[in-house]
PDB file of N, CA and C in Angstrom:
ATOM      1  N   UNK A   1      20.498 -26.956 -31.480  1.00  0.00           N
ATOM      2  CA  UNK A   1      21.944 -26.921 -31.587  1.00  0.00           C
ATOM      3  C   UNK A   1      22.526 -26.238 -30.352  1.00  0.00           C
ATOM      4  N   UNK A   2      23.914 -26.970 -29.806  1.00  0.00           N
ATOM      5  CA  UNK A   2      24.283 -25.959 -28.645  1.00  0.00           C
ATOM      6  C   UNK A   2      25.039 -25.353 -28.758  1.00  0.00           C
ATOM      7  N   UNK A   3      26.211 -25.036 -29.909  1.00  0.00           N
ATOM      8  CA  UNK A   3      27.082 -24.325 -30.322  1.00  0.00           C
ATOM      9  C   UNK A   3      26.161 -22.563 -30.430  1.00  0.00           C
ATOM     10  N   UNK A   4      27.083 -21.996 -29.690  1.00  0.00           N
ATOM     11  CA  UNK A   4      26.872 -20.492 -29.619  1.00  0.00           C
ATOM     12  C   UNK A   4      27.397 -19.706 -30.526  1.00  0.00           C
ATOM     13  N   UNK A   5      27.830 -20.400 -31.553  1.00  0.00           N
ATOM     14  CA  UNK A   5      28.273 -19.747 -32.450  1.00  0.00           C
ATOM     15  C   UNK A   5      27.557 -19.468 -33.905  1.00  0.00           C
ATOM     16  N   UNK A   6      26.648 -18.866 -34.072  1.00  0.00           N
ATOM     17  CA  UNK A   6      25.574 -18.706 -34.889  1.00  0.00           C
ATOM     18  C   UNK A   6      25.649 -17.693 -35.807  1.00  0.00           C
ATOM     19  N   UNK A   7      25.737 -17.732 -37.169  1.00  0.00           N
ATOM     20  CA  UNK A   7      25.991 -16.411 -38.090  1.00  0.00           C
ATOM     21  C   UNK A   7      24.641 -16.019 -38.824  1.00  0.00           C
ATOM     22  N   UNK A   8      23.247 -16.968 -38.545  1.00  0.00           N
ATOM     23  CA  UNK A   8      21.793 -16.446 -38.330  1.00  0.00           C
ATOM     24  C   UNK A   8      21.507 -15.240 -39.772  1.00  0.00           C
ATOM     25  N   UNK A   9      22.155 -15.315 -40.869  1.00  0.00           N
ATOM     26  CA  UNK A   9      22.199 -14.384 -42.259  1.00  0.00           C
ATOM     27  C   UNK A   9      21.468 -15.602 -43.037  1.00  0.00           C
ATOM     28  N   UNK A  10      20.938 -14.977 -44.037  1.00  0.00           N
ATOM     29  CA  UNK A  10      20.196 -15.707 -45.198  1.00  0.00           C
ATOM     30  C   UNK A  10      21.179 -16.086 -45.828  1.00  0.00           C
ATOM     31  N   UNK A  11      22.123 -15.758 -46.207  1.00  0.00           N
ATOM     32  CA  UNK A  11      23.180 -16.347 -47.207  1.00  0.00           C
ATOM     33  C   UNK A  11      23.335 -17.842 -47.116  1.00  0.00           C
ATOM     34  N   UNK A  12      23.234 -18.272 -48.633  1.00  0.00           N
ATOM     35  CA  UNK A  12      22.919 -19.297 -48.117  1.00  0.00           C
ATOM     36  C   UNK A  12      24.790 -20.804 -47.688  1.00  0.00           C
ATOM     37  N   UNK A  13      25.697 -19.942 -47.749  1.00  0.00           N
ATOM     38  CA  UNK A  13      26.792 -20.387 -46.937  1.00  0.00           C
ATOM     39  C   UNK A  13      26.906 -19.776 -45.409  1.00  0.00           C
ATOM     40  N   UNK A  14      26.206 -19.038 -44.982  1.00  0.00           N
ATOM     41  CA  UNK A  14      26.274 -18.647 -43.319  1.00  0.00           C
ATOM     42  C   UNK A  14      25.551 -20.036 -42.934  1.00  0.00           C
ATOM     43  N   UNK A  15      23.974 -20.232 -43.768  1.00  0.00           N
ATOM     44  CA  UNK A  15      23.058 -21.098 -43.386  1.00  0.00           C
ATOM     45  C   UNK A  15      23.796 -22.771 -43.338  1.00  0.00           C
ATOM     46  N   UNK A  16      24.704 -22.578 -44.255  1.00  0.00           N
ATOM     47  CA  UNK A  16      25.290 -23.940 -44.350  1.00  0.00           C
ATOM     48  C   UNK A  16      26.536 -23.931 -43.046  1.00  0.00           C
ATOM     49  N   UNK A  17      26.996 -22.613 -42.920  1.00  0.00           N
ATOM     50  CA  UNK A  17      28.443 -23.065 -41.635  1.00  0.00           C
ATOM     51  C   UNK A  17      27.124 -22.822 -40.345  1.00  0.00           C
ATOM     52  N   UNK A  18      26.584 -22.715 -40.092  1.00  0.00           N
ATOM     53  CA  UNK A  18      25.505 -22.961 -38.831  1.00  0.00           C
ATOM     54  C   UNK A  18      25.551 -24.667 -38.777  1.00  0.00           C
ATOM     55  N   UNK A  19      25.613 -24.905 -39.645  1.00  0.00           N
ATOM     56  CA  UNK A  19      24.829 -26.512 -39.752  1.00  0.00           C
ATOM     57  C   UNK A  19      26.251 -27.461 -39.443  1.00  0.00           C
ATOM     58  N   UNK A  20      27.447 -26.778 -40.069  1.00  0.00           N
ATOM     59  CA  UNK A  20      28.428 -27.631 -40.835  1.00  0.00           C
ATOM     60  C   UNK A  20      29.841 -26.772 -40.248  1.00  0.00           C
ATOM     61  N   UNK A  21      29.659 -26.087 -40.005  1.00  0.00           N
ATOM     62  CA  UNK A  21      30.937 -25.163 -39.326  1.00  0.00           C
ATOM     63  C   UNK A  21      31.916 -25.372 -38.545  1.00  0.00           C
ATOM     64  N   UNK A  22      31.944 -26.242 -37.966  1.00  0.00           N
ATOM     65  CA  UNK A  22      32.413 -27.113 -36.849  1.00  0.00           C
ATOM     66  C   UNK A  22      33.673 -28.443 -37.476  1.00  0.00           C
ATOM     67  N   UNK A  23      34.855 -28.319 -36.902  1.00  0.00           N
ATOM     68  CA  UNK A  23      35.586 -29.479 -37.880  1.00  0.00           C
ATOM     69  C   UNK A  23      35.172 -31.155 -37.515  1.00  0.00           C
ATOM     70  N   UNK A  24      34.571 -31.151 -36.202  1.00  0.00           N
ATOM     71  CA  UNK A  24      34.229 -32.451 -36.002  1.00  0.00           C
ATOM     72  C   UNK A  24      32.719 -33.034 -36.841  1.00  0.00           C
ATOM     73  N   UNK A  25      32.057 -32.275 -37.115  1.00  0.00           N
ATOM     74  CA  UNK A  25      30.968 -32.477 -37.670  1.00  0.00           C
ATOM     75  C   UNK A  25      31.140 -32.810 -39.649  1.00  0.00           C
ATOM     76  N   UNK A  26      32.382 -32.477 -39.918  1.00  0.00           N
ATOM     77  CA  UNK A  26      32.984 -32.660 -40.986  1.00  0.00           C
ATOM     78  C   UNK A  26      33.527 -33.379 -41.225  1.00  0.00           C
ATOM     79  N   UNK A  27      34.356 -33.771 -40.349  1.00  0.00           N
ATOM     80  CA  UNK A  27      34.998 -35.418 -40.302  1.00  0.00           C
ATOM     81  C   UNK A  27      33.992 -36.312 -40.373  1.00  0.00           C
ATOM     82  N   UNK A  28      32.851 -36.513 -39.077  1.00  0.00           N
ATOM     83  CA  UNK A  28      31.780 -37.161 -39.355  1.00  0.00           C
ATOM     84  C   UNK A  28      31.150 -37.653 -40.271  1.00  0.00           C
ATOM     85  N   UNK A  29      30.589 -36.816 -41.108  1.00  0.00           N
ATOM     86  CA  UNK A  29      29.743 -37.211 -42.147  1.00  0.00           C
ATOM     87  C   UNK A  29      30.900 -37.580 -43.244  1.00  0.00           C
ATOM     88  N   UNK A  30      32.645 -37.274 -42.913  1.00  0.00           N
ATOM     89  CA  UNK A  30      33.619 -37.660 -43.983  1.00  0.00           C
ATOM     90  C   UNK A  30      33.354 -38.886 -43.507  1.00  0.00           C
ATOM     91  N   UNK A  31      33.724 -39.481 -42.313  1.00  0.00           N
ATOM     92  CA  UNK A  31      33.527 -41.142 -42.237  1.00  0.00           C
ATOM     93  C   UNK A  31      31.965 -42.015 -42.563  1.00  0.00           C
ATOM     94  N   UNK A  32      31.199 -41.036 -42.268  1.00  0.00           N
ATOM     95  CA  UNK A  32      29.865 -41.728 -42.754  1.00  0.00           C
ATOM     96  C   UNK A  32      29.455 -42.019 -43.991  1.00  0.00           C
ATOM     97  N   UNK A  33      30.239 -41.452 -45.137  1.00  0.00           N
ATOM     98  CA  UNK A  33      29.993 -41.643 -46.266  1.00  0.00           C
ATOM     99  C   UNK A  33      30.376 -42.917 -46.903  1.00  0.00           C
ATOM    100  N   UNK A  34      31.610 -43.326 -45.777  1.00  0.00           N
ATOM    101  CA  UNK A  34      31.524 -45.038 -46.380  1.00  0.00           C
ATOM    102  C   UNK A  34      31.354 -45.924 -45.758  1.00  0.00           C
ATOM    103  N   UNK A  35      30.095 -45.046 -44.844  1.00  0.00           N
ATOM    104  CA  UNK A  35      28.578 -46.484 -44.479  1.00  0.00           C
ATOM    105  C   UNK A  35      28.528 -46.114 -43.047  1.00  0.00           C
ATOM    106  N   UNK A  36      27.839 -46.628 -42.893  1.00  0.00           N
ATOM    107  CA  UNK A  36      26.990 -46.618 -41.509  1.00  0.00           C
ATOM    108  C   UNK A  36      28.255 -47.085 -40.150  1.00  0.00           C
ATOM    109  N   UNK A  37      28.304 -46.382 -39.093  1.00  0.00           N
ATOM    110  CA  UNK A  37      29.730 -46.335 -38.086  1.00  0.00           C
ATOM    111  C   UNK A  37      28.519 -46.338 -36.699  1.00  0.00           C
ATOM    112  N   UNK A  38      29.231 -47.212 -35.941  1.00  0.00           N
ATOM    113  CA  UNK A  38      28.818 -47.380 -34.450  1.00  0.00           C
ATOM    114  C   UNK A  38      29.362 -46.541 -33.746  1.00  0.00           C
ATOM    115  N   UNK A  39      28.980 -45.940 -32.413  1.00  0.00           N
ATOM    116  CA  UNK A  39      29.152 -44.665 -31.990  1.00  0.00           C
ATOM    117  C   UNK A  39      31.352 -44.910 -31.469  1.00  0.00           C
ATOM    118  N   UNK A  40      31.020 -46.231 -30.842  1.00  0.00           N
ATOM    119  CA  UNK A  40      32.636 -46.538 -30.446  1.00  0.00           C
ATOM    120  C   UNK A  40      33.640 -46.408 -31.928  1.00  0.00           C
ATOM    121  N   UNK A  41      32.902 -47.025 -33.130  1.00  0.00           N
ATOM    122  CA  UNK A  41      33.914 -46.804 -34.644  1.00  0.00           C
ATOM    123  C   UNK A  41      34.217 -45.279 -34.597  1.00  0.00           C
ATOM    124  N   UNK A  42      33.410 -44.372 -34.451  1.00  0.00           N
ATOM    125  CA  UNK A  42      33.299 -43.099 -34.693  1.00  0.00           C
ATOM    126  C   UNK A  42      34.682 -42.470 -33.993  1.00  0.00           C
ATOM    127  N   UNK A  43      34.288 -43.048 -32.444  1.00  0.00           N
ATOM    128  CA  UNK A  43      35.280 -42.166 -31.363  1.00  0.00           C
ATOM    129  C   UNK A  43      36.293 -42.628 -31.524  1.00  0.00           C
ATOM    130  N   UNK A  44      36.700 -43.670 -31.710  1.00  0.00           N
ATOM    131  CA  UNK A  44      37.560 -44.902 -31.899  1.00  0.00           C
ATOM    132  C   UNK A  44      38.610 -43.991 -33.479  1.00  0.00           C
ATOM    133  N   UNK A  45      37.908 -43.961 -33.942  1.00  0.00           N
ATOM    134  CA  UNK A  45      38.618 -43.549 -35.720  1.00  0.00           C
ATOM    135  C   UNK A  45      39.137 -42.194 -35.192  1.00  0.00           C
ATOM    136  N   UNK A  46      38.119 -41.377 -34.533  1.00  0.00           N
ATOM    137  CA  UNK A  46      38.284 -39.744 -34.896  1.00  0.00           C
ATOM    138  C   UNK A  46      38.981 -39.349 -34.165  1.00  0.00           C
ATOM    139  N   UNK A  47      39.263 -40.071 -32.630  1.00  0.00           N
ATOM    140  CA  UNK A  47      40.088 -39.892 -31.559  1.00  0.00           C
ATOM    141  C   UNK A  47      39.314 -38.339 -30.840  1.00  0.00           C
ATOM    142  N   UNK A  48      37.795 -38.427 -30.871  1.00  0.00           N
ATOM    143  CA  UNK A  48      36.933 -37.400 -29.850  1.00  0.00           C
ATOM    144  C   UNK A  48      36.754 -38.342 -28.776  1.00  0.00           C
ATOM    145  N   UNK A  49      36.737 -37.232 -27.649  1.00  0.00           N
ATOM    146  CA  UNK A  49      35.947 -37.326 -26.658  1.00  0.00           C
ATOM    147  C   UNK A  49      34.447 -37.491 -26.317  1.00  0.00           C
ATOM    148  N   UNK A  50      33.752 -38.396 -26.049  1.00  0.00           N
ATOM    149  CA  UNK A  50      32.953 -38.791 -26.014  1.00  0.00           C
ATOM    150  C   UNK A  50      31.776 -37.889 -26.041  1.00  0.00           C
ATOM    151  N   UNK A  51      32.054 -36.737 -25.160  1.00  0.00           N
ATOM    152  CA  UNK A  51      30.599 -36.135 -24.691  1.00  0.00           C
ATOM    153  C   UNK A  51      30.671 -35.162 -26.164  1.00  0.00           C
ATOM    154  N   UNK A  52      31.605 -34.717 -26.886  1.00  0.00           N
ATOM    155  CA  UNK A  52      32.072 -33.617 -27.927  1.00  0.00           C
ATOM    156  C   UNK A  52      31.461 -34.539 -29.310  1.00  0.00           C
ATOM    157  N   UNK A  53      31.775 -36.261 -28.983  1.00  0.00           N
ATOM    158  CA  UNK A  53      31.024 -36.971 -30.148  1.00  0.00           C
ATOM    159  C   UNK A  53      29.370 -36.986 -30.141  1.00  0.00           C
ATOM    160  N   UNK A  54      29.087 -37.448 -28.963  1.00  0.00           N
ATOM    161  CA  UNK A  54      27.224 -37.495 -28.581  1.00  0.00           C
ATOM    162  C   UNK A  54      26.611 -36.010 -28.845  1.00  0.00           C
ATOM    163  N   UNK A  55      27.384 -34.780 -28.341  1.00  0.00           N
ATOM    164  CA  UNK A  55      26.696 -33.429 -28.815  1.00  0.00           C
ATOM    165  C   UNK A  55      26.772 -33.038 -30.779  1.00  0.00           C
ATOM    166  N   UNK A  56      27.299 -33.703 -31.083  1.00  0.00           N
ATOM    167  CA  UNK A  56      27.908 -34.067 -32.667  1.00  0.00           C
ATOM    168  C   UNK A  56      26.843 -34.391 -33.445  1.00  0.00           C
ATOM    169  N   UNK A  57      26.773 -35.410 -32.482  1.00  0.00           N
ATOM    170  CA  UNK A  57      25.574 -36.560 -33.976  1.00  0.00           C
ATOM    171  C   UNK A  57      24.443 -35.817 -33.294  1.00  0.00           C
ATOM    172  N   UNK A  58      24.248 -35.455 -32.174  1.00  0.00           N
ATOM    173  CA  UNK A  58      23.014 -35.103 -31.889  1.00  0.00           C
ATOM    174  C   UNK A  58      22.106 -34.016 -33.414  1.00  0.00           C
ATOM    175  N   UNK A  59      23.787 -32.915 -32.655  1.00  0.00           N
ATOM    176  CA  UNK A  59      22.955 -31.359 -33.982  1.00  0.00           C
ATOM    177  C   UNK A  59      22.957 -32.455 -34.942  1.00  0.00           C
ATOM    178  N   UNK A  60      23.798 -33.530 -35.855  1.00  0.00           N
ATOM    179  CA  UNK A  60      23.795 -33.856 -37.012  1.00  0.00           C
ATOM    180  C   UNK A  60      22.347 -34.620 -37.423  1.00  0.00           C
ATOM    181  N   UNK A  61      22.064 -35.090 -36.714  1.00  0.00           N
ATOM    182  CA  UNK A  61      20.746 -35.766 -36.188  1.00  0.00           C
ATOM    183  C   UNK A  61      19.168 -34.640 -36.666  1.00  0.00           C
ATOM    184  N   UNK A  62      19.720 -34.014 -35.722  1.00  0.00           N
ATOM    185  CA  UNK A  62      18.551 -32.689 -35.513  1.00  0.00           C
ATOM    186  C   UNK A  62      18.583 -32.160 -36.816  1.00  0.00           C
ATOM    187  N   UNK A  63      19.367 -32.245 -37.295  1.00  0.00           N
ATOM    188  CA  UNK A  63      19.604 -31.049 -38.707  1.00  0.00           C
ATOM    189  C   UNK A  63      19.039 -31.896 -39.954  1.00  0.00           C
ATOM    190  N   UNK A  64      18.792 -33.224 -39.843  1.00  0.00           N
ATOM    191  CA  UNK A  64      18.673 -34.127 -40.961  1.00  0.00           C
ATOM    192  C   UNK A  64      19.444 -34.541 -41.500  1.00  0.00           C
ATOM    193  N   UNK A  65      20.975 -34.620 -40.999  1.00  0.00           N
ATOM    194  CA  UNK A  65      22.217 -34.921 -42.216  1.00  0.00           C
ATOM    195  C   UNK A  65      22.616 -35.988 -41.817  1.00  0.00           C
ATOM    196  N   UNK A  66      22.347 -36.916 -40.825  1.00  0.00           N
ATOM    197  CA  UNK A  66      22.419 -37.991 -40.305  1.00  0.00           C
ATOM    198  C   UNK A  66      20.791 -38.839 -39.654  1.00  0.00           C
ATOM    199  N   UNK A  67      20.944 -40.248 -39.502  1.00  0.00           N
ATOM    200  CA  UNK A  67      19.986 -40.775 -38.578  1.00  0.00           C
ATOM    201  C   UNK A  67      20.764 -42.028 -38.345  1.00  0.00           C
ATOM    202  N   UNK A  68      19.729 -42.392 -37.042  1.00  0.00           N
ATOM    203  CA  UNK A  68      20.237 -43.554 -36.253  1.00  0.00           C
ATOM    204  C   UNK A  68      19.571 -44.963 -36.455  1.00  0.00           C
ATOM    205  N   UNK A  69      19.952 -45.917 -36.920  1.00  0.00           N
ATOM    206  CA  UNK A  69      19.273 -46.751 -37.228  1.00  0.00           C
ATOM    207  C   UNK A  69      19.326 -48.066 -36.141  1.00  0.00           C
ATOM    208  N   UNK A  70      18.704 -49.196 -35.950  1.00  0.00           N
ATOM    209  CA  UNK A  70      19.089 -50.217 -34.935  1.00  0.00           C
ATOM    210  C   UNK A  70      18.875 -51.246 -35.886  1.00  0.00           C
ATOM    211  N   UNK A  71      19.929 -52.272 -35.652  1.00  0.00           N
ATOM    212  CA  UNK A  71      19.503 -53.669 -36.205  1.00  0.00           C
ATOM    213  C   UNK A  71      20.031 -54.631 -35.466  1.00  0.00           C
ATOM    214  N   UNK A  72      19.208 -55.529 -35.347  1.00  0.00           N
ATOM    215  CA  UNK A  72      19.476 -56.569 -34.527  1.00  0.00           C
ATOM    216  C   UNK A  72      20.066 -55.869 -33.138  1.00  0.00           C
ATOM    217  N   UNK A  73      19.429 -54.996 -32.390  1.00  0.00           N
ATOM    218  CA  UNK A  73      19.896 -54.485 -31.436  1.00  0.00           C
ATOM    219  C   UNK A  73      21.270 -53.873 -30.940  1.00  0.00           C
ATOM    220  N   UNK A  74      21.825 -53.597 -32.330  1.00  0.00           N
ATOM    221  CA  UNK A  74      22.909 -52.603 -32.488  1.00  0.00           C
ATOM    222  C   UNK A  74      22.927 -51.574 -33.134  1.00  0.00           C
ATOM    223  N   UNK A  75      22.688 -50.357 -32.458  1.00  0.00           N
ATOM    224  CA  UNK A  75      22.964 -48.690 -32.923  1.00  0.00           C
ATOM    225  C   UNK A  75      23.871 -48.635 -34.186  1.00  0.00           C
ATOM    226  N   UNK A  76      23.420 -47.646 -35.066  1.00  0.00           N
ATOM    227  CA  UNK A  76      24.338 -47.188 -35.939  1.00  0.00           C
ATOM    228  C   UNK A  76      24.559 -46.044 -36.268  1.00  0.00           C
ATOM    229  N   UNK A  77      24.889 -45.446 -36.772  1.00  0.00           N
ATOM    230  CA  UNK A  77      24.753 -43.885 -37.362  1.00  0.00           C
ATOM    231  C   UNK A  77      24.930 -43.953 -39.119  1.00  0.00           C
ATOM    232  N   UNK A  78      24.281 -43.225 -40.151  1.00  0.00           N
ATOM    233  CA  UNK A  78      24.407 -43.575 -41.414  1.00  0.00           C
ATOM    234  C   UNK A  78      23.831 -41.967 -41.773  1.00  0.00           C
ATOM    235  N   UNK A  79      24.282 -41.673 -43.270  1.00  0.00           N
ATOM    236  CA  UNK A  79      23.979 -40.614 -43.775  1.00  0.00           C
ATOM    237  C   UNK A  79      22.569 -40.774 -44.270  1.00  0.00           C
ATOM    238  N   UNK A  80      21.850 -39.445 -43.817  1.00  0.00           N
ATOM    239  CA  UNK A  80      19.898 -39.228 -45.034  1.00  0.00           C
ATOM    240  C   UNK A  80      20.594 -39.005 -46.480  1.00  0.00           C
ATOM    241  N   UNK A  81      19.789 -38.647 -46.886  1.00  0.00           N
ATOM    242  CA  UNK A  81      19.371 -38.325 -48.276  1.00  0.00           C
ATOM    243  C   UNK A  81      19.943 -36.708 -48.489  1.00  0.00           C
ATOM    244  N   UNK A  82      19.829 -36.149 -47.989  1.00  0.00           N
ATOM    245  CA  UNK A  82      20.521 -34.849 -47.142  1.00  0.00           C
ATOM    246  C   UNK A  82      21.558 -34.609 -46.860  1.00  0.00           C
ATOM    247  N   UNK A  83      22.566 -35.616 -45.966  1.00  0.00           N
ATOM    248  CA  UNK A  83      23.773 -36.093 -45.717  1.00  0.00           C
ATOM    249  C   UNK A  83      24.378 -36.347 -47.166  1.00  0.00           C
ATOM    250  N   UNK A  84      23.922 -37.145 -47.641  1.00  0.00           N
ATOM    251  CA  UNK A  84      24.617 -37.975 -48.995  1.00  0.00           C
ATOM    252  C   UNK A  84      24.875 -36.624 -49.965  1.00  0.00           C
ATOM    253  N   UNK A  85      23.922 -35.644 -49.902  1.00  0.00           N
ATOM    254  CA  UNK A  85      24.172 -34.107 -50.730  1.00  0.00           C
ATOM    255  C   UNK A  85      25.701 -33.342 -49.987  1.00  0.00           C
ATOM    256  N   UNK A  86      26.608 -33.886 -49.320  1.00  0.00           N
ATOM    257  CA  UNK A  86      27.722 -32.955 -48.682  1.00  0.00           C
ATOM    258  C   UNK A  86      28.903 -33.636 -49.473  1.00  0.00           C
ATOM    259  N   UNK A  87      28.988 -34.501 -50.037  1.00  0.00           N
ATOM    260  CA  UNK A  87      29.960 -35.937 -51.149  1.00  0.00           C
ATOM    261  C   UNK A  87      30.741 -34.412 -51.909  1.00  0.00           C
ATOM    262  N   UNK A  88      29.869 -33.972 -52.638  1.00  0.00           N
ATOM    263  CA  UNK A  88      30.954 -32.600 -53.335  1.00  0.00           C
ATOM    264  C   UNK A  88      31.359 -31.828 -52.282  1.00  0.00           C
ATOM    265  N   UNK A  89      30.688 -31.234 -51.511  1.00  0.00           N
ATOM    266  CA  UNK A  89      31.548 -30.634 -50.447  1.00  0.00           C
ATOM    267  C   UNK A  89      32.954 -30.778 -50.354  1.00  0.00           C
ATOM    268  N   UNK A  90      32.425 -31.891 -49.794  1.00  0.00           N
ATOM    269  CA  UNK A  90      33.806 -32.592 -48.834  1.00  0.00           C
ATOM    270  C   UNK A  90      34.726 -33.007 -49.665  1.00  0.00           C
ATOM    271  N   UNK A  91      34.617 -33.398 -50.900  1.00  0.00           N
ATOM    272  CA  UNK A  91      35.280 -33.691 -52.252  1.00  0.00           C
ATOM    273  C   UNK A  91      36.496 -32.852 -52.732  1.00  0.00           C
ATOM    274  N   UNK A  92      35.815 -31.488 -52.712  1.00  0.00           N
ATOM    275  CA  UNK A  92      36.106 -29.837 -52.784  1.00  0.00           C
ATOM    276  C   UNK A  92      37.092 -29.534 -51.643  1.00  0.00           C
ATOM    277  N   UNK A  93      36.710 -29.921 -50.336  1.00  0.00           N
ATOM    278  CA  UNK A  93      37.371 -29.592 -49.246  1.00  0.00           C
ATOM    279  C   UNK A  93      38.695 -30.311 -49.038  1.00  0.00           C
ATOM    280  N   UNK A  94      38.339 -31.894 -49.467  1.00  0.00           N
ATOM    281  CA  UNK A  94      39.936 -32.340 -49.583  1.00  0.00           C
ATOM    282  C   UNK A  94      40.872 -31.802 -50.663  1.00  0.00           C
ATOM    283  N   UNK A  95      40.047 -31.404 -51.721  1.00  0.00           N
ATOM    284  CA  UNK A  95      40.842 -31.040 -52.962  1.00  0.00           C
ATOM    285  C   UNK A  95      42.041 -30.234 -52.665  1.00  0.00           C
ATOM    286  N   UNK A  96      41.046 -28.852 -51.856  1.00  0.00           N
ATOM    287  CA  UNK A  96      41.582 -27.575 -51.594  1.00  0.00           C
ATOM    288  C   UNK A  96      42.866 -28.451 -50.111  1.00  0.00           C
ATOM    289  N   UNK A  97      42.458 -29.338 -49.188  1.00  0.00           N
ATOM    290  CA  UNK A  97      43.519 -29.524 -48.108  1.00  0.00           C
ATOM    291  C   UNK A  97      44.820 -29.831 -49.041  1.00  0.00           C
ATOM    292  N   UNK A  98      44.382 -30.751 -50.173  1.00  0.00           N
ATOM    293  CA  UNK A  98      45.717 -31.405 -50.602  1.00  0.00           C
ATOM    294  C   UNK A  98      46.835 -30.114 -50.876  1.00  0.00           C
ATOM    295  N   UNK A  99      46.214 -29.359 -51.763  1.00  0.00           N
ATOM    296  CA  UNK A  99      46.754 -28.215 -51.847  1.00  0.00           C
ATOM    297  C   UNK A  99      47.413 -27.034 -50.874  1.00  0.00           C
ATOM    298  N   UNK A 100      47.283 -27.380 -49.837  1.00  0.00           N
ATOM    299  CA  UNK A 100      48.053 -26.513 -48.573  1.00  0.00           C
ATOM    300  C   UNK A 100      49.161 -26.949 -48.349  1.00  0.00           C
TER     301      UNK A 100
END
């Protein structure tokens, strides 16, 4: 991961904002949940900058909450098994936005 921002505690919500802490990495896996997005859908939807998207999926990648799949010689990005466990999260997280 290259984010220097590390809270490195057992708890196991420090362990989760290490992973997940980040608002672009949250959006992410918000759009990945309804299916698999090509790296241009991604930048294209989220309105990131390219190099801020590729360092993105990378940690998301590295961490297990995403993988990259190819078919027919087109890249994708899609949620693991791992990924698909953040659905309440993020569920929770819009709940609480609506409410602001």
């Amino acid at each position: 991961m290259s984010r220097t921002r590390r809270y490195q505690l057992q708890c196991p919500i420090a362990r989760a904002l290490d992973v997940l802490g980040d608002r672009w990495s949250l959006l992410i896996l918000r759009d990945l949940h309804a299916g698999p997005a090509r790296f241009q859908e991604l930048e294209t939807g989220l309105g990131i900058a390219t190099n801020l998207l590729s360092t993105r999926l990378n940690e998301l990648t590295d961490t297990g909450l995403i993988e990259k799949s190819t078919d027919a010689g087109r890249s994708a990005y899609q949620l693991t098994e791992l990924g698909r466990h953040t659905d309440r999260m993020l569920w929770e997280l819009a709940q609480f936005g609506a409410r602001l």
